[in-house]
PDB file of N, CA and C in Angstrom:
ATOM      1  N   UNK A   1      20.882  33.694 248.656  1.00  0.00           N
ATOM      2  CA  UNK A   1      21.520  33.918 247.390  1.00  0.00           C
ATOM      3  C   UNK A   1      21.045  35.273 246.880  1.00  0.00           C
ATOM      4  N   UNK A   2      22.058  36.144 246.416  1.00  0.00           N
ATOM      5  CA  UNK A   2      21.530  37.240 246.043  1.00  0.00           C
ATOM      6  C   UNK A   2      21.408  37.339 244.217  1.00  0.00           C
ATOM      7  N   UNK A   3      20.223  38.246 244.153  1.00  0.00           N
ATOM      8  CA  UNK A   3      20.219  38.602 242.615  1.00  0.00           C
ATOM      9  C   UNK A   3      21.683  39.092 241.926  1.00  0.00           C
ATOM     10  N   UNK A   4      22.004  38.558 240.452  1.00  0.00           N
ATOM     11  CA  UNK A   4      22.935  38.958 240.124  1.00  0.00           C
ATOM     12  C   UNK A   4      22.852  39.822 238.709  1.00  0.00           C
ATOM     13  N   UNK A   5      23.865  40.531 238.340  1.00  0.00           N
ATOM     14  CA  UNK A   5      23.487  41.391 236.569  1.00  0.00           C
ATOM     15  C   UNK A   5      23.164  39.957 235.905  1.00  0.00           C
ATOM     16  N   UNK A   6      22.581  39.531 235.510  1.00  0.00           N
ATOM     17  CA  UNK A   6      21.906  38.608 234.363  1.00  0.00           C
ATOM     18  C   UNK A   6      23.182  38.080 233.004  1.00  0.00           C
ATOM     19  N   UNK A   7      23.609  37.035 233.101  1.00  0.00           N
ATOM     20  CA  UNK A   7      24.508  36.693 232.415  1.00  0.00           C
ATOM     21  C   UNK A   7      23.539  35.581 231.365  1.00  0.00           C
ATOM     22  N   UNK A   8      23.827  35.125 229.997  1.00  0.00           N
ATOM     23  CA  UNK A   8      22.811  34.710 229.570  1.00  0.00           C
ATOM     24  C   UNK A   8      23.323  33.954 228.364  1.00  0.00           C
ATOM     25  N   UNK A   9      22.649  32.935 227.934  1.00  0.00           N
ATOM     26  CA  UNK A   9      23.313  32.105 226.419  1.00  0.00           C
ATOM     27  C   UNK A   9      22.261  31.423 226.111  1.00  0.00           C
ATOM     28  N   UNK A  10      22.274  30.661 224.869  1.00  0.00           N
ATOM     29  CA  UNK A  10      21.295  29.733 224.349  1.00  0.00           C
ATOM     30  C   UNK A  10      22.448  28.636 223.854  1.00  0.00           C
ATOM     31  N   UNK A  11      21.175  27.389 223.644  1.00  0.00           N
ATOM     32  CA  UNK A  11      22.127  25.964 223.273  1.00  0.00           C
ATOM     33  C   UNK A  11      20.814  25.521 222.610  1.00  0.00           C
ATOM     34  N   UNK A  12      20.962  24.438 222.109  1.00  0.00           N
ATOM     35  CA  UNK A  12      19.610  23.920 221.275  1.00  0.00           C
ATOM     36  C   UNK A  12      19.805  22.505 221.849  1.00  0.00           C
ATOM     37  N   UNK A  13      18.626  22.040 221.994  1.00  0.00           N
ATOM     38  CA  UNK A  13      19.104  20.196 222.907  1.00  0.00           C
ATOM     39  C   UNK A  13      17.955  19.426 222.336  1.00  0.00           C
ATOM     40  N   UNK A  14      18.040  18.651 221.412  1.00  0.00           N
ATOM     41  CA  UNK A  14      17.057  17.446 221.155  1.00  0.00           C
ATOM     42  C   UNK A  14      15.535  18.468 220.169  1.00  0.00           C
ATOM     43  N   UNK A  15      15.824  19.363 219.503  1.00  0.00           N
ATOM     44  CA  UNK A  15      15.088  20.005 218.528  1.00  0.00           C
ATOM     45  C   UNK A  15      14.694  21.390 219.741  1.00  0.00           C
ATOM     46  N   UNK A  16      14.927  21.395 220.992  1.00  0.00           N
ATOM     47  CA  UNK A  16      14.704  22.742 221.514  1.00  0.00           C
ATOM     48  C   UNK A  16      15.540  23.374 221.272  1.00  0.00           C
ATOM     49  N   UNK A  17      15.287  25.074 221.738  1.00  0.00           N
ATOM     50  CA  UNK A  17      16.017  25.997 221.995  1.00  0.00           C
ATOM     51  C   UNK A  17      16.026  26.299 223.095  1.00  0.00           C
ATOM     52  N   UNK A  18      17.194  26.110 224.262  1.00  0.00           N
ATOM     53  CA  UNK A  18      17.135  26.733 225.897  1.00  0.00           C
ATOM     54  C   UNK A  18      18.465  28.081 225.370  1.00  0.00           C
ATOM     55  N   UNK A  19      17.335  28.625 227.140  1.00  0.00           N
ATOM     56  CA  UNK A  19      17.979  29.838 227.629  1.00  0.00           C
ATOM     57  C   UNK A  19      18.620  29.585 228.901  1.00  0.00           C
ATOM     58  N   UNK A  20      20.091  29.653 228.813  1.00  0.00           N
ATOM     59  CA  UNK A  20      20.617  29.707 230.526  1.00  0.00           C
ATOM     60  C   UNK A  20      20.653  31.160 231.053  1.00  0.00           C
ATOM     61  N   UNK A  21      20.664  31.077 232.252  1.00  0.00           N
ATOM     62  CA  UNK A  21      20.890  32.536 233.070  1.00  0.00           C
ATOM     63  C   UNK A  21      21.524  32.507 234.133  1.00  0.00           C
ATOM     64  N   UNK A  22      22.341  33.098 234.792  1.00  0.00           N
ATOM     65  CA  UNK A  22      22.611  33.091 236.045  1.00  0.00           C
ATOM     66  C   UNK A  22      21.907  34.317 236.953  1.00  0.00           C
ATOM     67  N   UNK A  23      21.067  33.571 237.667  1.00  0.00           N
ATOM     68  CA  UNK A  23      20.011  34.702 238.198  1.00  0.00           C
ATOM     69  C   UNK A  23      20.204  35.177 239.719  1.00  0.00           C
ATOM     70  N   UNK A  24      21.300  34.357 240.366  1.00  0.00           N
ATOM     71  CA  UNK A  24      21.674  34.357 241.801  1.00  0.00           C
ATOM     72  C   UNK A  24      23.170  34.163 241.898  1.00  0.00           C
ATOM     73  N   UNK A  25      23.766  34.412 243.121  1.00  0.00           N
ATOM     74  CA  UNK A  25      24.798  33.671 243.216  1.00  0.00           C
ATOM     75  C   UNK A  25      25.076  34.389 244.804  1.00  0.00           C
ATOM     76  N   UNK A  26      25.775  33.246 245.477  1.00  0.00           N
ATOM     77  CA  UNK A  26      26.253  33.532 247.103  1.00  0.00           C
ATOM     78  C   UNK A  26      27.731  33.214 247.172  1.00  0.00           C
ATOM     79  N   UNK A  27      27.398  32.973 248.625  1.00  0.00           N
ATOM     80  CA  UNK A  27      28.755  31.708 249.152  1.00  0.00           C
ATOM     81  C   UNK A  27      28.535  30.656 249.686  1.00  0.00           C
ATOM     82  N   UNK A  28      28.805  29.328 249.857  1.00  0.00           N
ATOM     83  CA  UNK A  28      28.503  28.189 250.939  1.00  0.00           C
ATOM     84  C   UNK A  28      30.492  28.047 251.674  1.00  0.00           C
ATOM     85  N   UNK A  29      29.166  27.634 252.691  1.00  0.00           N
ATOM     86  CA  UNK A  29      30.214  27.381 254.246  1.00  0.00           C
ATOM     87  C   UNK A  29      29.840  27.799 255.046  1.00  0.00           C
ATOM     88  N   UNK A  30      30.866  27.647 256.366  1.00  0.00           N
ATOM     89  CA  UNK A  30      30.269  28.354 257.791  1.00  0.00           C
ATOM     90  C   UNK A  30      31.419  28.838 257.979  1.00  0.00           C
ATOM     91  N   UNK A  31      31.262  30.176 258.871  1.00  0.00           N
ATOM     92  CA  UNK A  31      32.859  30.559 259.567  1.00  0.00           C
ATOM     93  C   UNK A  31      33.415  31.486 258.662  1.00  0.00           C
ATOM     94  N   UNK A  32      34.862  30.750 258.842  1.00  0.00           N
ATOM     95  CA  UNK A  32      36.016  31.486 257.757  1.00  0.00           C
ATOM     96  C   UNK A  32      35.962  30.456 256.728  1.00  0.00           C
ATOM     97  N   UNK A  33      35.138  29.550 256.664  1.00  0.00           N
ATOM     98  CA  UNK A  33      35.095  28.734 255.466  1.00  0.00           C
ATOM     99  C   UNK A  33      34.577  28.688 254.205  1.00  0.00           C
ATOM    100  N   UNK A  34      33.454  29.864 254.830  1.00  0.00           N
ATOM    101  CA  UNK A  34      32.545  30.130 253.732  1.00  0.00           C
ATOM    102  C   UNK A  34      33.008  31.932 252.604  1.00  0.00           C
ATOM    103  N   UNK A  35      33.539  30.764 251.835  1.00  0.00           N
ATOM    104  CA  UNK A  35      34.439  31.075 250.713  1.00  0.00           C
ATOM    105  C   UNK A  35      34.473  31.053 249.061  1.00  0.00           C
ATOM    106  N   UNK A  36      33.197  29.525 249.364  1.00  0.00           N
ATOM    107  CA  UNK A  36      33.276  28.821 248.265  1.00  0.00           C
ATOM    108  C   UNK A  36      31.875  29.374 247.364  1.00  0.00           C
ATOM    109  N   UNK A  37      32.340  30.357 246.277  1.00  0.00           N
ATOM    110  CA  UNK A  37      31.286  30.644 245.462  1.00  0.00           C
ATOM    111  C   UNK A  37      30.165  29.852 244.995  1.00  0.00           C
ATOM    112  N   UNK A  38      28.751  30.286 244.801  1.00  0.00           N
ATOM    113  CA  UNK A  38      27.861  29.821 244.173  1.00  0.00           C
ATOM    114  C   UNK A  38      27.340  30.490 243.044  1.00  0.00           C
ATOM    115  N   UNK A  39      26.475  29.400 242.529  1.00  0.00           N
ATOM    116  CA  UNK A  39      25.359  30.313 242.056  1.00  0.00           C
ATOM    117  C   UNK A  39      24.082  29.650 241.046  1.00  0.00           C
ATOM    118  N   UNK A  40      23.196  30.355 241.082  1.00  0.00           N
ATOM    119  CA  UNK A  40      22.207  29.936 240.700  1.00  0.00           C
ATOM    120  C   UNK A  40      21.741  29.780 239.030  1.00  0.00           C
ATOM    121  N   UNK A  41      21.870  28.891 238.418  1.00  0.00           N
ATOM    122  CA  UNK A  41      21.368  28.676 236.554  1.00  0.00           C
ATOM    123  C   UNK A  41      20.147  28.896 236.914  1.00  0.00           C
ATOM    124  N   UNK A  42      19.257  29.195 235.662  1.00  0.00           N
ATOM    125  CA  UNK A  42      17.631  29.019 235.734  1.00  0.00           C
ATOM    126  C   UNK A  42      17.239  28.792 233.516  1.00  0.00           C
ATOM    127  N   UNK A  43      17.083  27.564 233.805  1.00  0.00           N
ATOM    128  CA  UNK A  43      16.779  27.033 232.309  1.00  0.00           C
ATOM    129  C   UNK A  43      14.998  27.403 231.903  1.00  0.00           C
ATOM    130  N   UNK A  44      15.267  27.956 230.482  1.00  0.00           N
ATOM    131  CA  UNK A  44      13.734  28.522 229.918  1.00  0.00           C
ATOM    132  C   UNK A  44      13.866  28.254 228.689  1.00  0.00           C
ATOM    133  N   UNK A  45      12.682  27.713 228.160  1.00  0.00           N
ATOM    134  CA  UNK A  45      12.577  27.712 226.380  1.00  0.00           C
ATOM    135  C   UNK A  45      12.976  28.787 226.175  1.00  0.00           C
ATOM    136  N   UNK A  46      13.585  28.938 225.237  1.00  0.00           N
ATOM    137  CA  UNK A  46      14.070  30.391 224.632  1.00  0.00           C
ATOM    138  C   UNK A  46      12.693  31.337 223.749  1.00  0.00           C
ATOM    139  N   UNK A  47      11.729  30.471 223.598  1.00  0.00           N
ATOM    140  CA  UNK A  47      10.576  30.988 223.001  1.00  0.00           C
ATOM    141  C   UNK A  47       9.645  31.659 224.429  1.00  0.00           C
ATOM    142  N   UNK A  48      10.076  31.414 225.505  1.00  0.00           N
ATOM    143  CA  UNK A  48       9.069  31.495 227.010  1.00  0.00           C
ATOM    144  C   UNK A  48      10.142  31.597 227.903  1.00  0.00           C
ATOM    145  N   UNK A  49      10.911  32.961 228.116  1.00  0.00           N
ATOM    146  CA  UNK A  49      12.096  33.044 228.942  1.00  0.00           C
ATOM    147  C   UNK A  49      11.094  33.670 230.271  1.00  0.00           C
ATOM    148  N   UNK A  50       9.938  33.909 230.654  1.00  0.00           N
ATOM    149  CA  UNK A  50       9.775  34.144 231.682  1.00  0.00           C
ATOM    150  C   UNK A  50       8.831  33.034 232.552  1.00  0.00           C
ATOM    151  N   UNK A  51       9.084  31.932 231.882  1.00  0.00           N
ATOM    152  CA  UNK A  51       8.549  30.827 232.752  1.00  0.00           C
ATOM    153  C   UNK A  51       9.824  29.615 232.453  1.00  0.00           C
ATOM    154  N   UNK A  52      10.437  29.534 234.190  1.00  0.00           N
ATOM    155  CA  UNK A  52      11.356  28.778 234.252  1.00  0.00           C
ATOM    156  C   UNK A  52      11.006  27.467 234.206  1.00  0.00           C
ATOM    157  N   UNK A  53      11.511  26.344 233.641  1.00  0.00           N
ATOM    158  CA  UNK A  53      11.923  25.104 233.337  1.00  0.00           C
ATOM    159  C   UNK A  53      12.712  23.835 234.668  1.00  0.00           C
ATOM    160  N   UNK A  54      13.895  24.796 234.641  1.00  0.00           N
ATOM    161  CA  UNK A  54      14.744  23.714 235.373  1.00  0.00           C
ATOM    162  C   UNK A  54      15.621  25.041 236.027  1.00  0.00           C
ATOM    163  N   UNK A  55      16.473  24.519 237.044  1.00  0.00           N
ATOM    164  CA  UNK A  55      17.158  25.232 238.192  1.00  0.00           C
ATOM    165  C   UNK A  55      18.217  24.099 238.664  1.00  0.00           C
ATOM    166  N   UNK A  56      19.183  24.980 238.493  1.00  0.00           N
ATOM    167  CA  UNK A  56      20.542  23.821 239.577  1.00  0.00           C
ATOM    168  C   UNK A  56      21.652  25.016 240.168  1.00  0.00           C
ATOM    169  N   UNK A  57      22.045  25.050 241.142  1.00  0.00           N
ATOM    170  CA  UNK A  57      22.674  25.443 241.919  1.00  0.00           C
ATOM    171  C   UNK A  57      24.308  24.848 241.980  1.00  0.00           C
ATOM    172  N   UNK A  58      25.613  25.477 241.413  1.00  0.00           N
ATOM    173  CA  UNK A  58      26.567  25.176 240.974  1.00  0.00           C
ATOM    174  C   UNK A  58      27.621  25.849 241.437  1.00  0.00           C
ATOM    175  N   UNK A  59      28.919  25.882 241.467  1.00  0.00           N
ATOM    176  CA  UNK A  59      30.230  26.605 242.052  1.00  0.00           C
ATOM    177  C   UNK A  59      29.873  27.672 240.712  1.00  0.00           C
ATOM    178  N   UNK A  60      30.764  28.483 241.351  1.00  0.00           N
ATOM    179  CA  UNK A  60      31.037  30.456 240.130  1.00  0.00           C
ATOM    180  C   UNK A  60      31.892  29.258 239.245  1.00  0.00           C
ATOM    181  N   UNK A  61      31.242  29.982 237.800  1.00  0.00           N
ATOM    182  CA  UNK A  61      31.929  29.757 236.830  1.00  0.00           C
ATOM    183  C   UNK A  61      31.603  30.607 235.759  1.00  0.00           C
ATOM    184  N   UNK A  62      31.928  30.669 234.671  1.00  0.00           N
ATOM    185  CA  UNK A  62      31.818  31.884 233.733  1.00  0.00           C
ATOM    186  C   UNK A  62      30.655  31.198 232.576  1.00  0.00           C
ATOM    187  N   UNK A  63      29.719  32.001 232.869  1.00  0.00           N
ATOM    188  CA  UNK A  63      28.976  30.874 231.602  1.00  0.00           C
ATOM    189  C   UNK A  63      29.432  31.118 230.139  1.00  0.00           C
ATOM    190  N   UNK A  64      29.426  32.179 229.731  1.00  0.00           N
ATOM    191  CA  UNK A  64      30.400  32.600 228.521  1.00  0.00           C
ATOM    192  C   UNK A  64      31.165  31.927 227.904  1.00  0.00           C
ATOM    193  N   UNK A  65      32.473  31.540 228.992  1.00  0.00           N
ATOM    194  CA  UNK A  65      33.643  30.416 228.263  1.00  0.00           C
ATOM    195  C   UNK A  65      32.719  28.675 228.813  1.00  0.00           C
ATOM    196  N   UNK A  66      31.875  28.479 229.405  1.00  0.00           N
ATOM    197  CA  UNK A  66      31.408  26.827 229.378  1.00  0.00           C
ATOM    198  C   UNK A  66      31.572  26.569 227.730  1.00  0.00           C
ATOM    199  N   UNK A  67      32.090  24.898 227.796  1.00  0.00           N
ATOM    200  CA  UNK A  67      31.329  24.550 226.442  1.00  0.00           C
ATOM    201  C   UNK A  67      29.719  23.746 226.672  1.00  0.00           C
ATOM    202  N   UNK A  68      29.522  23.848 225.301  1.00  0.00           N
ATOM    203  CA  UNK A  68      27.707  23.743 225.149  1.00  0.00           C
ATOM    204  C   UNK A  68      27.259  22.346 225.572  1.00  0.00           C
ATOM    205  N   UNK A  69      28.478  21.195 225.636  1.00  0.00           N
ATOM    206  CA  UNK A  69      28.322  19.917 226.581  1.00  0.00           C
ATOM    207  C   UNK A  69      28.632  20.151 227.897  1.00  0.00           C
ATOM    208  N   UNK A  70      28.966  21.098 228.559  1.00  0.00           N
ATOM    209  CA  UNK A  70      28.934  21.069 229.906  1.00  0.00           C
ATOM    210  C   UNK A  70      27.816  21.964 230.581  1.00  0.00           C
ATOM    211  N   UNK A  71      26.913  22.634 229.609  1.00  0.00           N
ATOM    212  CA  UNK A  71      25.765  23.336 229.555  1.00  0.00           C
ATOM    213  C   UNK A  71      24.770  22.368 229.907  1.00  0.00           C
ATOM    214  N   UNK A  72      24.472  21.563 228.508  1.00  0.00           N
ATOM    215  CA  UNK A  72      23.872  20.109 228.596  1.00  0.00           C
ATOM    216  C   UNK A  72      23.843  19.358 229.577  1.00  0.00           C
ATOM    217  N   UNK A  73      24.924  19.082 230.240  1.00  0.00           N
ATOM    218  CA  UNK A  73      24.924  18.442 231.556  1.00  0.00           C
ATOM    219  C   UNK A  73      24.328  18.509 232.855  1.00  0.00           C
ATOM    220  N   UNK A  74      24.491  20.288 232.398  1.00  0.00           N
ATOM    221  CA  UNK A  74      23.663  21.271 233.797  1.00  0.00           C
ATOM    222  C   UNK A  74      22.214  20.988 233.740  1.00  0.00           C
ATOM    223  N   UNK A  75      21.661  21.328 232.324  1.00  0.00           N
ATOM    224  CA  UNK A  75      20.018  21.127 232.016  1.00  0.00           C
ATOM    225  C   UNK A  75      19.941  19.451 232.321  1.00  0.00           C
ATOM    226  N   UNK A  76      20.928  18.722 232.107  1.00  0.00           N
ATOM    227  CA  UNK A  76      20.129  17.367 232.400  1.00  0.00           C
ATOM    228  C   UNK A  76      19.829  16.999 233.614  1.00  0.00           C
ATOM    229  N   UNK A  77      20.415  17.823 234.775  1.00  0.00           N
ATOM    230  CA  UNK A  77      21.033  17.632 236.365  1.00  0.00           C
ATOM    231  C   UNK A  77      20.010  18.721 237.268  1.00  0.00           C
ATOM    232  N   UNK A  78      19.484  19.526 235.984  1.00  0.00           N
ATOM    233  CA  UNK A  78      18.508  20.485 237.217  1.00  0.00           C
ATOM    234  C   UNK A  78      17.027  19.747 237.252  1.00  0.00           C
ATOM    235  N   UNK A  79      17.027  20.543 238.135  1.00  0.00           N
ATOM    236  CA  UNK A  79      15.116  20.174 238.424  1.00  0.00           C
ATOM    237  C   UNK A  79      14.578  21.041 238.368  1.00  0.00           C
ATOM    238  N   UNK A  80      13.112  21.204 238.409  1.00  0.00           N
ATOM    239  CA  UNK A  80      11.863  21.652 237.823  1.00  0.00           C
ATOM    240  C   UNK A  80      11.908  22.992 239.425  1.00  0.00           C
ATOM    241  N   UNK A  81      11.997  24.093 239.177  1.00  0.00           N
ATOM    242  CA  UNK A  81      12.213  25.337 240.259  1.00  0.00           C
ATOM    243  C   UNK A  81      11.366  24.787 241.189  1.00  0.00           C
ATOM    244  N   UNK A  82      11.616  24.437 242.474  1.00  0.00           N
ATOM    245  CA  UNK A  82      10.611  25.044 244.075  1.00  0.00           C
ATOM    246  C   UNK A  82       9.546  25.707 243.927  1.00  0.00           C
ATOM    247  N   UNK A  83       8.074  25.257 244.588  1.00  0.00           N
ATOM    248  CA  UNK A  83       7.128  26.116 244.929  1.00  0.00           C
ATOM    249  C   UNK A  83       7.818  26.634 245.964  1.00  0.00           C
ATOM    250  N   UNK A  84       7.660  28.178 246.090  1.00  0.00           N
ATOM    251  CA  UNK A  84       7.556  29.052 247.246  1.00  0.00           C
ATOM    252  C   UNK A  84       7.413  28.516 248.699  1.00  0.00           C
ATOM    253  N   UNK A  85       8.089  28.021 249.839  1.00  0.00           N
ATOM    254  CA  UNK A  85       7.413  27.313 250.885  1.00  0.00           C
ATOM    255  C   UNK A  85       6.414  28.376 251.577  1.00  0.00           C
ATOM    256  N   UNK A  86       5.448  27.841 252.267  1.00  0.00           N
ATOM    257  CA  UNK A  86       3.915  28.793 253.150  1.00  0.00           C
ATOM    258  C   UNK A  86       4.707  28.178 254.483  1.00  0.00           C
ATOM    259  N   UNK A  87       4.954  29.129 255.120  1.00  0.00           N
ATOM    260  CA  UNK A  87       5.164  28.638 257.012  1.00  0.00           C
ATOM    261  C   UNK A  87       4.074  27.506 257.720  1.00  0.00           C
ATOM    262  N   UNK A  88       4.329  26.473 258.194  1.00  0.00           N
ATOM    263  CA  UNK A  88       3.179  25.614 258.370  1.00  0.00           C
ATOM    264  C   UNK A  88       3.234  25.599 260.059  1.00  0.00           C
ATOM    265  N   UNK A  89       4.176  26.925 260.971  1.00  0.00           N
ATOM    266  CA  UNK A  89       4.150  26.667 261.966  1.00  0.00           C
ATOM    267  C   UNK A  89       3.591  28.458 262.382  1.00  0.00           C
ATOM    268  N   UNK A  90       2.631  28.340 263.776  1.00  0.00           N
ATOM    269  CA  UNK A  90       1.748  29.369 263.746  1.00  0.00           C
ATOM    270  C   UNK A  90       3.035  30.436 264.579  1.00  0.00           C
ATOM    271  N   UNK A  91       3.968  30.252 264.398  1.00  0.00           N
ATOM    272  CA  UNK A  91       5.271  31.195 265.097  1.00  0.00           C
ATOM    273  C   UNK A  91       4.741  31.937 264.100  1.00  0.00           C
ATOM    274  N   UNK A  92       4.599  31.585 262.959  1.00  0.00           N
ATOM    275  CA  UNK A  92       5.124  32.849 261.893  1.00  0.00           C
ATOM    276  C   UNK A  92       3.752  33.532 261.605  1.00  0.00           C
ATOM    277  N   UNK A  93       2.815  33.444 262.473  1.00  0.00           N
ATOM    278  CA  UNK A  93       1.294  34.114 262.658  1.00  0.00           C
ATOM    279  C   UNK A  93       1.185  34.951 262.886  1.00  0.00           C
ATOM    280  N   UNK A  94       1.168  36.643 262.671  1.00  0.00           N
ATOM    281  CA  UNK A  94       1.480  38.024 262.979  1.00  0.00           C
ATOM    282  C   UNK A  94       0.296  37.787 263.681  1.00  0.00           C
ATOM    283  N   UNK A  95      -0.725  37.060 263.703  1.00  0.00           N
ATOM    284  CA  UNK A  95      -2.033  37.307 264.830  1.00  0.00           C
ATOM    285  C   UNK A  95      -2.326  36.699 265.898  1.00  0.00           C
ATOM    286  N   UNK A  96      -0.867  35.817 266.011  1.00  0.00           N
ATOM    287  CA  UNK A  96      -0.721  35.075 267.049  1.00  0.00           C
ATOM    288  C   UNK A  96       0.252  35.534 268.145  1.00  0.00           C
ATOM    289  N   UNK A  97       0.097  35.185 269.209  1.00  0.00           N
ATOM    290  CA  UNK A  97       1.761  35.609 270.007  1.00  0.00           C
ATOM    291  C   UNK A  97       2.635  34.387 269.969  1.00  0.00           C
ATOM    292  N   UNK A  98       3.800  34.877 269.821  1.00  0.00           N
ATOM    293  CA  UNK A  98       4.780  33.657 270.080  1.00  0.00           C
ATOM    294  C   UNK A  98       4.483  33.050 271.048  1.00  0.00           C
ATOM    295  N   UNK A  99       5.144  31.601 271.032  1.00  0.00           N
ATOM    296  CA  UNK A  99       5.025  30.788 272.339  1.00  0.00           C
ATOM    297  C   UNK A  99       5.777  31.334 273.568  1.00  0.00           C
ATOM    298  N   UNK A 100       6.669  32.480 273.537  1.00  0.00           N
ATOM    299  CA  UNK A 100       7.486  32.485 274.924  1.00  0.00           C
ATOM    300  C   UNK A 100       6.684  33.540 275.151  1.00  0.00           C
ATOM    301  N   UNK A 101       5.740  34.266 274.395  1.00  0.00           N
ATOM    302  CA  UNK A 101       4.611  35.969 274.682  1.00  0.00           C
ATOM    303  C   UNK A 101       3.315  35.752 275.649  1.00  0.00           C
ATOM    304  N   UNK A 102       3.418  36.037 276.301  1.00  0.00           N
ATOM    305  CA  UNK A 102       2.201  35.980 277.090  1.00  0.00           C
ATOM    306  C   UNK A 102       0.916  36.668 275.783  1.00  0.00           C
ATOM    307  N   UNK A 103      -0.630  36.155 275.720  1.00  0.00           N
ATOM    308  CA  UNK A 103      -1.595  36.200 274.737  1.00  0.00           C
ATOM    309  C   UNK A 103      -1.645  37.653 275.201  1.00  0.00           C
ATOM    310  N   UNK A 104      -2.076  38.680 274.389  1.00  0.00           N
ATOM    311  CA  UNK A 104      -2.971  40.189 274.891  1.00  0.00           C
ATOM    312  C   UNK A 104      -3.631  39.848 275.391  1.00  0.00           C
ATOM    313  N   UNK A 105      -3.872  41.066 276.682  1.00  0.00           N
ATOM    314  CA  UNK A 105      -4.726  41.173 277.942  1.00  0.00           C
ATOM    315  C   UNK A 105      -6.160  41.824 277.175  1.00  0.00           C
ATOM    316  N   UNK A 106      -6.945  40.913 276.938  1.00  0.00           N
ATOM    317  CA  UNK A 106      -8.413  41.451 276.327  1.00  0.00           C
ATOM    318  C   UNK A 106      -9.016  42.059 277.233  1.00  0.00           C
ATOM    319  N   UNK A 107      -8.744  42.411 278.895  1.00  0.00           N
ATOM    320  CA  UNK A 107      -9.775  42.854 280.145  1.00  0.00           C
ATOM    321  C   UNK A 107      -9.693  44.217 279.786  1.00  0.00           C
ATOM    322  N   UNK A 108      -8.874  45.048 279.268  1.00  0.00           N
ATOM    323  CA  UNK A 108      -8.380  46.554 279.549  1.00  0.00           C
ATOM    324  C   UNK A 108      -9.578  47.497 278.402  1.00  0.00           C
TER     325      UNK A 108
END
């Protein structure tokens, strides 16, 4: 998903104030199929917009014209952002050789 210009609104839900954003957006599919716009929300107190809340991943739509119940819906449907995954397989070991690499010749 790539970064996008920052599209942005507030809604107030149950005495908060949220911030939506659209911070990504791609395509899904395979082939000639992959057609079908995405993109990425990222929900923040509006008092703490640089620590995200909630995240949901949705078809292109214009956040601008949403109404503020179909906003609501989104914040109730996302979840709490992904830790970062760490590679847990030693392929991805720059100090290792791959499995098909023969190890460096330490004799020379």
């Amino acid at each position: 998903m790539t970064e996008t210009e920052s599209s942005a609104r507030s809604i107030s839900h149950e005495g908060v104030r949220w911030r939506v954003e659209i911070v990504g957006h791609g395509v899904s599919g395979t082939g000639r199929f992959a057609d079908r716009g995405i993109q990425l929300l990222r929900f923040t107190r509006e008092n703490a917009p640089d620590e995200p809340v909630r995240e949901i991943v949705t078809a292109l739509f214009d956040l601008d014209l949403a109404h503020d119940r179909e906003i609501l819906e989104l914040l109730q449907l996302a979840r709490p952002p992904a830790e970062p995954r760490q590679p847990t397989d030693s392929r991805f070991d720059a100090d290792e050789p791959a499995p098909d690499e023969a190890p460096p010749d330490e004799t020379a």
